[in-house]
Protein backbone atom coordinates (compact mmCIF):
# COMPACT_ATOMS: atom_id res chain seq x y z
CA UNK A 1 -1.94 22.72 5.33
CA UNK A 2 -4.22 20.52 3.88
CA UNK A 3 -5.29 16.98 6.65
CA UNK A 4 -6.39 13.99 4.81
CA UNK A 5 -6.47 10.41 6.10
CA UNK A 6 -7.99 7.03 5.10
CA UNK A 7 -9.98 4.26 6.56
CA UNK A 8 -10.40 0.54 5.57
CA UNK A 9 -7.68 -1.76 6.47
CA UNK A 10 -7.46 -3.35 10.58
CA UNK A 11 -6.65 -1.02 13.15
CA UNK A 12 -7.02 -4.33 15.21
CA UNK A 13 -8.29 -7.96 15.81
CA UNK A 14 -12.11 -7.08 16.60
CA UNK A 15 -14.17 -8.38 13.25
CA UNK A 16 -15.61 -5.05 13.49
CA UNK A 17 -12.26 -2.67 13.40
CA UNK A 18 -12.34 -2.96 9.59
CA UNK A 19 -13.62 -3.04 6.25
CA UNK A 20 -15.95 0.46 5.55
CA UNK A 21 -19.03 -0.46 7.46
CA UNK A 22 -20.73 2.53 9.54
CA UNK A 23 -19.49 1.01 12.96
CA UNK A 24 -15.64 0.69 11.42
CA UNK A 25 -15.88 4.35 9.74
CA UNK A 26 -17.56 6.04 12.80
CA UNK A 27 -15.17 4.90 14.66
CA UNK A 28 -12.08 5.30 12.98
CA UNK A 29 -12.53 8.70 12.29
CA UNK A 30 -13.11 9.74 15.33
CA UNK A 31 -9.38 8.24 16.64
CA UNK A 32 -8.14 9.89 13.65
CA UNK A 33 -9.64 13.45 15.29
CA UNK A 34 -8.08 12.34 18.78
CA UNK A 35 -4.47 11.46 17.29
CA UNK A 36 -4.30 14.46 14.81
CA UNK A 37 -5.42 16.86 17.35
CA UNK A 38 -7.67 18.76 14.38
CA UNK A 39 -11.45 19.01 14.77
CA UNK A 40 -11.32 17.95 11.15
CA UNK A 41 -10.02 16.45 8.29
CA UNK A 42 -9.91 18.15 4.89
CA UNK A 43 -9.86 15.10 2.72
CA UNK A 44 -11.21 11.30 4.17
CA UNK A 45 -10.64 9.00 1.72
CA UNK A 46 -11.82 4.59 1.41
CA UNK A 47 -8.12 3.38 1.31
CA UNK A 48 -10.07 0.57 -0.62
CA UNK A 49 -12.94 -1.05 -2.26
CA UNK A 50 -15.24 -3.20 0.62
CA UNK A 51 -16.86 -6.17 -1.27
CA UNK A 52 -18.69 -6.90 1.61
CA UNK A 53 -20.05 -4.36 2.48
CA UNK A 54 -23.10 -2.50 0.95
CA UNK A 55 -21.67 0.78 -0.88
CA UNK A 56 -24.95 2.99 0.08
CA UNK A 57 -24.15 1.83 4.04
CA UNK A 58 -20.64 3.66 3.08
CA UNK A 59 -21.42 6.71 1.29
CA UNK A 60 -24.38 7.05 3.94
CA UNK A 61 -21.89 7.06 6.97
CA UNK A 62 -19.31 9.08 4.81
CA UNK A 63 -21.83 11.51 3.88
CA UNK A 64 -23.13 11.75 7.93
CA UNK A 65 -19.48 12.57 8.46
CA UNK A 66 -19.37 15.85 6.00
CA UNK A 67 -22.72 16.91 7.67
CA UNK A 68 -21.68 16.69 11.21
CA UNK A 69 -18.58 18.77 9.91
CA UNK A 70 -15.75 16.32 10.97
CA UNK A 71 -14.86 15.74 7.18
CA UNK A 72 -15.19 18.38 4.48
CA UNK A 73 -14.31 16.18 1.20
CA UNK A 74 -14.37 12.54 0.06
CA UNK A 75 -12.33 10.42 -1.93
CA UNK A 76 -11.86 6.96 -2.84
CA UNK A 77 -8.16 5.31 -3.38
CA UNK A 78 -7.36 2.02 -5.28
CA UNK A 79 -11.09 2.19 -6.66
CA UNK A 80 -11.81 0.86 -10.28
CA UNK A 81 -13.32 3.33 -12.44
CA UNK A 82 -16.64 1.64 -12.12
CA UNK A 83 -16.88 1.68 -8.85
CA UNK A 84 -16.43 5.08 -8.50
CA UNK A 85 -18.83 5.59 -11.03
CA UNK A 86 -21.63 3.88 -9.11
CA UNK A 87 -20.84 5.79 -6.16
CA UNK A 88 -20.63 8.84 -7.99
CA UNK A 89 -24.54 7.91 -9.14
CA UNK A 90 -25.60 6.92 -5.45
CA UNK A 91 -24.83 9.90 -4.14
CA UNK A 92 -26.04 12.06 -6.82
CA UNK A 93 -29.66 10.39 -6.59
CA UNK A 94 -29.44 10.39 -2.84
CA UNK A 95 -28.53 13.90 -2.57
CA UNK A 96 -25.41 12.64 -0.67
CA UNK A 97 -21.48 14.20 -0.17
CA UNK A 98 -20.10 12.61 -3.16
CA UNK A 99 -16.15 11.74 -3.88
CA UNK A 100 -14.06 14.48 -5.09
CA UNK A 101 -10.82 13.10 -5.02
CA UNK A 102 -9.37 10.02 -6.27
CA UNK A 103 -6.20 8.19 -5.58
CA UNK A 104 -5.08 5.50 -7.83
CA UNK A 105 -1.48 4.45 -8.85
CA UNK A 106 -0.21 6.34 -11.41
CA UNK A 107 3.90 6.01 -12.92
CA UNK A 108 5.40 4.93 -16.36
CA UNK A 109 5.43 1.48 -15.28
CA UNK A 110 1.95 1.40 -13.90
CA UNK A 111 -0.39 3.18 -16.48
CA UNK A 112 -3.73 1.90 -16.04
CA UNK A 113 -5.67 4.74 -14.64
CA UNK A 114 -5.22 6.24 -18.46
CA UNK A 115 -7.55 3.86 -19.65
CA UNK A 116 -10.85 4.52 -17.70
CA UNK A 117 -9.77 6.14 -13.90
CA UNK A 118 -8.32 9.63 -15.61
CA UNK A 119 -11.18 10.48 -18.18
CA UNK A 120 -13.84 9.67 -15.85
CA UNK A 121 -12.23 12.03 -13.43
CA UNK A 122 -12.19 14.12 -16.39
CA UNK A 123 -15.75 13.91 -17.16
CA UNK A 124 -17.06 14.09 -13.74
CA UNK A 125 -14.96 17.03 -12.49
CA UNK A 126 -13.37 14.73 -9.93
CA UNK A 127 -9.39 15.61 -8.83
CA UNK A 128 -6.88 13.24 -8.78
CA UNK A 129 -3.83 13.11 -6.67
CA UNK A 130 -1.87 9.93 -7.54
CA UNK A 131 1.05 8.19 -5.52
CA UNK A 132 3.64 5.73 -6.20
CA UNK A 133 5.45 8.36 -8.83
CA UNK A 134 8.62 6.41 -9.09
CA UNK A 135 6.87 3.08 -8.77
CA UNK A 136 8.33 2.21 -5.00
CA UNK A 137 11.70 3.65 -6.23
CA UNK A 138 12.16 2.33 -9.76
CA UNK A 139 12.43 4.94 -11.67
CA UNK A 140 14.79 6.34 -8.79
CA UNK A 141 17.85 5.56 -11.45
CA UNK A 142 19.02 2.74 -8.82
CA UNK A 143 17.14 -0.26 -10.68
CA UNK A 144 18.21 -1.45 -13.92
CA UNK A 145 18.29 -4.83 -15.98
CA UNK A 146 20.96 -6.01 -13.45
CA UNK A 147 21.49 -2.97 -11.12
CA UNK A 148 20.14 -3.04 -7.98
CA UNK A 149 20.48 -1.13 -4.60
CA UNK A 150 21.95 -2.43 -1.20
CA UNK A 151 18.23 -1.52 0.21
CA UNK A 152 15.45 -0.24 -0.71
CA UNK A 153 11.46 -0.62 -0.84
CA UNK A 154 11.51 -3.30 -3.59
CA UNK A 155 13.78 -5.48 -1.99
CA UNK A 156 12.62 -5.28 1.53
CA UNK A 157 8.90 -5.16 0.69
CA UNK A 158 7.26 -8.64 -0.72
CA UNK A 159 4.34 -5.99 -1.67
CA UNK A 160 6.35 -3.92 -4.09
CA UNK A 161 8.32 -6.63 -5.05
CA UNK A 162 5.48 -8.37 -6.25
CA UNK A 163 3.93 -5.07 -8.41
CA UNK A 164 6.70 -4.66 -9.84
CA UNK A 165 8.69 -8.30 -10.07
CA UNK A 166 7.92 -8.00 -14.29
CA UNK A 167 11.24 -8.30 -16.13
CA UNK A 168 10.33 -5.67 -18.87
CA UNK A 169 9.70 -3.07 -15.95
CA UNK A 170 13.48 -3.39 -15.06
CA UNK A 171 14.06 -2.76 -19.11
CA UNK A 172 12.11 0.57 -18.93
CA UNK A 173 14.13 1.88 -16.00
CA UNK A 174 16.90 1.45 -17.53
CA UNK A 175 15.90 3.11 -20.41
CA UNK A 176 14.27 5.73 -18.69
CA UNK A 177 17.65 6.97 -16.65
CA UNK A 178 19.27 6.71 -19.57
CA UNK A 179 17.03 9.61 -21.71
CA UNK A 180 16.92 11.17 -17.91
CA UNK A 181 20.99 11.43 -18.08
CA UNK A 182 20.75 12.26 -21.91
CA UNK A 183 18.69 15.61 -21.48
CA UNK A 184 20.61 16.14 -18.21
CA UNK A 185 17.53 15.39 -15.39
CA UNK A 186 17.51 13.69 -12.46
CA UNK A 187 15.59 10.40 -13.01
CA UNK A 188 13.35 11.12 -10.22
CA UNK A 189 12.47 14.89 -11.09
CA UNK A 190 11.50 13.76 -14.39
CA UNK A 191 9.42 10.79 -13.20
CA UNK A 192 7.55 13.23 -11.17
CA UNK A 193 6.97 15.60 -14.23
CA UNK A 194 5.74 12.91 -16.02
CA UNK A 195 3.21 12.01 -13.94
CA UNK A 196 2.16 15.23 -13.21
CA UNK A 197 1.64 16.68 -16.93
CA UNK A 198 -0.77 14.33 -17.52
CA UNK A 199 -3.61 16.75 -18.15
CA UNK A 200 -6.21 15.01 -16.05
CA UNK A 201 -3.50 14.90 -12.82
CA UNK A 202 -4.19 17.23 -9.99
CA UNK A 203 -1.22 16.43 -8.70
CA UNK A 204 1.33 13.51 -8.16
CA UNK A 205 2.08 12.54 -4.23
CA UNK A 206 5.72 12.54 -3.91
CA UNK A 207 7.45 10.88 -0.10
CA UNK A 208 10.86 11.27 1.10
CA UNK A 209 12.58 9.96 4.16
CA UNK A 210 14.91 12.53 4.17
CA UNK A 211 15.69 16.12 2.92
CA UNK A 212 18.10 14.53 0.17
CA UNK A 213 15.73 12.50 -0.83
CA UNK A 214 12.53 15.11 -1.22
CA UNK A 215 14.89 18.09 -3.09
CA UNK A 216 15.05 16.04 -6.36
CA UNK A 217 11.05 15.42 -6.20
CA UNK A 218 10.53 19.16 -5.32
CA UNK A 219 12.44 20.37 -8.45
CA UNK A 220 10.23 18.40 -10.88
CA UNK A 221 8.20 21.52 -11.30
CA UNK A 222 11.23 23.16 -13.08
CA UNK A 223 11.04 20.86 -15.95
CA UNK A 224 9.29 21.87 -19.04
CA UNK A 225 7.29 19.09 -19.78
CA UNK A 226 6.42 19.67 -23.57
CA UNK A 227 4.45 17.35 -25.16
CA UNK A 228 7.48 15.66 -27.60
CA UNK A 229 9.02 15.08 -24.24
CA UNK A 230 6.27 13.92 -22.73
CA UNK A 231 5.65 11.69 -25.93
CA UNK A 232 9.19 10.55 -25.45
CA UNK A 233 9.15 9.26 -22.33
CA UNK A 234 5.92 7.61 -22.71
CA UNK A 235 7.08 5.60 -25.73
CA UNK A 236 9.30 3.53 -23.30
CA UNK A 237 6.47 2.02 -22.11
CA UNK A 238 3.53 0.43 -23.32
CA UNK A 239 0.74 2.61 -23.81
CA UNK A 240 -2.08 -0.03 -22.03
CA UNK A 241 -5.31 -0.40 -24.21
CA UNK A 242 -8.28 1.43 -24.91
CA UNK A 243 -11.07 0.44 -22.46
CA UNK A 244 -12.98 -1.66 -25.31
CA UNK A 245 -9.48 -3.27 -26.50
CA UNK A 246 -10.24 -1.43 -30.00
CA UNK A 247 -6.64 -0.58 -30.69
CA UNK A 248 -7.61 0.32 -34.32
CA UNK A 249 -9.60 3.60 -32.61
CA UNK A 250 -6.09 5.45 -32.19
CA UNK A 251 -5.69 4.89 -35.91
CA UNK A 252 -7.36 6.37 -38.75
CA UNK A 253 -8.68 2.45 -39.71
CA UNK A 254 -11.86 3.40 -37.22
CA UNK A 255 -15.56 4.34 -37.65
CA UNK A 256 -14.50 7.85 -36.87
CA UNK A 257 -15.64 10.51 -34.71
CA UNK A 258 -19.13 12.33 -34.47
């Protein structure tokens, strides 16, 4: 079993009971300890960026944490790829516990992290274990262009329903059930596959609130995820730009490679 848990957002009204200061950290991890009833966690990770406060106060208290043996790895969720960078470079010249893991949002609606997050991790050697697989339940095969579900995360949470309010997103999970039906998947297996053959993936986090509902995300692994299926289902979505918006670099009209 593998313990991980985050800290950043209010655990209550006190100015101080948030935000990754020392004081917030030290203390939060320490309830964490108390309410897990484990001596220590495997994997603490910043549920977010702080723009207040100083990133060397952070990765000092994080790295305090690692030394006094109450934390064994680091990560950093919802970071930009900069930002992990520059931790990445204040630890190393500090001698400090750096991040190992990261934890951004990764599905075929949502594909971002390919532009800068996932070859930085794959530069720096840094895992990454991604969430939000069927983007709140999108790709679930119960959304369409005008097919919705009784319930469900995207109607009952203004949060999701603003990530993923963008008409075309509706237009790609329908087309994505569709090819899922086609080759005879469940939409949600193959969601999960997706996600997880990306090359620079450690692996996707999949959630269920039932049995039912975690079987179909379990048998992802029994897809063969070659890359003209992997192609395939990628071409239902836009493929975002590269990170200097030089589209003509994934053509042979470029200045070429070295």
């Amino acid at each position: 079993m593998i313990i991980t848990s985050k800290v950043y957002f209010p655990t209550g009204d006190d100015v101080n009971s948030r935000g990754s200061t020392r004081k917030h950290i030290s203390a939060s991890v320490e309830e964490s300890l108390r309410r897990l009833g484990t001596d220590y966690i495997d994997l603490y990770f910043l549920h977010r960026f702080d723009d207040l406060t100083s990133l060397e106060e952070t990765l000092s208290v994080l790295n305090d944490l690692v030394r006094q043996g109450k934390v064994l790895y680091l990560g950093a969720s919802n970071f930009a790829a900069w930002q992990v960078a520059k931790a990445l470079g204040i630890s190393s010249r500090q001698g400090w516990s750096r991040f190992e893991c990261m934890q951004p949002m990764y599905n075929l609606v949502k594909r971002q992290v390919e532009v800068e997050i996932l070859p930085l991790a794959s530069s720096e050697n840094v895992a990454v274990i991604s969430y939000s697989p069927l983007g709140g339940g999108l790709l679930s095969g119960k959304y369409g262009i005008k097919k919705r579900p009784k319930e469900g995360r995207l109607l009952e949470n203004e949060m999701y329903n603003n990530r993923y309010n963008d008409p075309i997103f509706y237009e790609i999970a329908e087309k994505f059930t569709s090819l899922a039906e086609e080759k005879s998947f469940s939409p949600i297996s193959l969601a999960v596959a997706w996600v997880g053959s990306h090359p620079d993936v450690t692996a996707p986090i999949i959630g269920a609130r039932n049995c039912e509902q975690l079987k179909p995300s379990l048998e992802s692994v029994k897809i063969d995820m070659t890359k003209e299926l992997r192609a395939e289902i990628s071409a239902l979505s836009l493929e975002p730009p590269p990170a200097t918006d030089r589209n003509e670099e994934r053509t042979e009209h470029n200045y070429g490679s070295r």
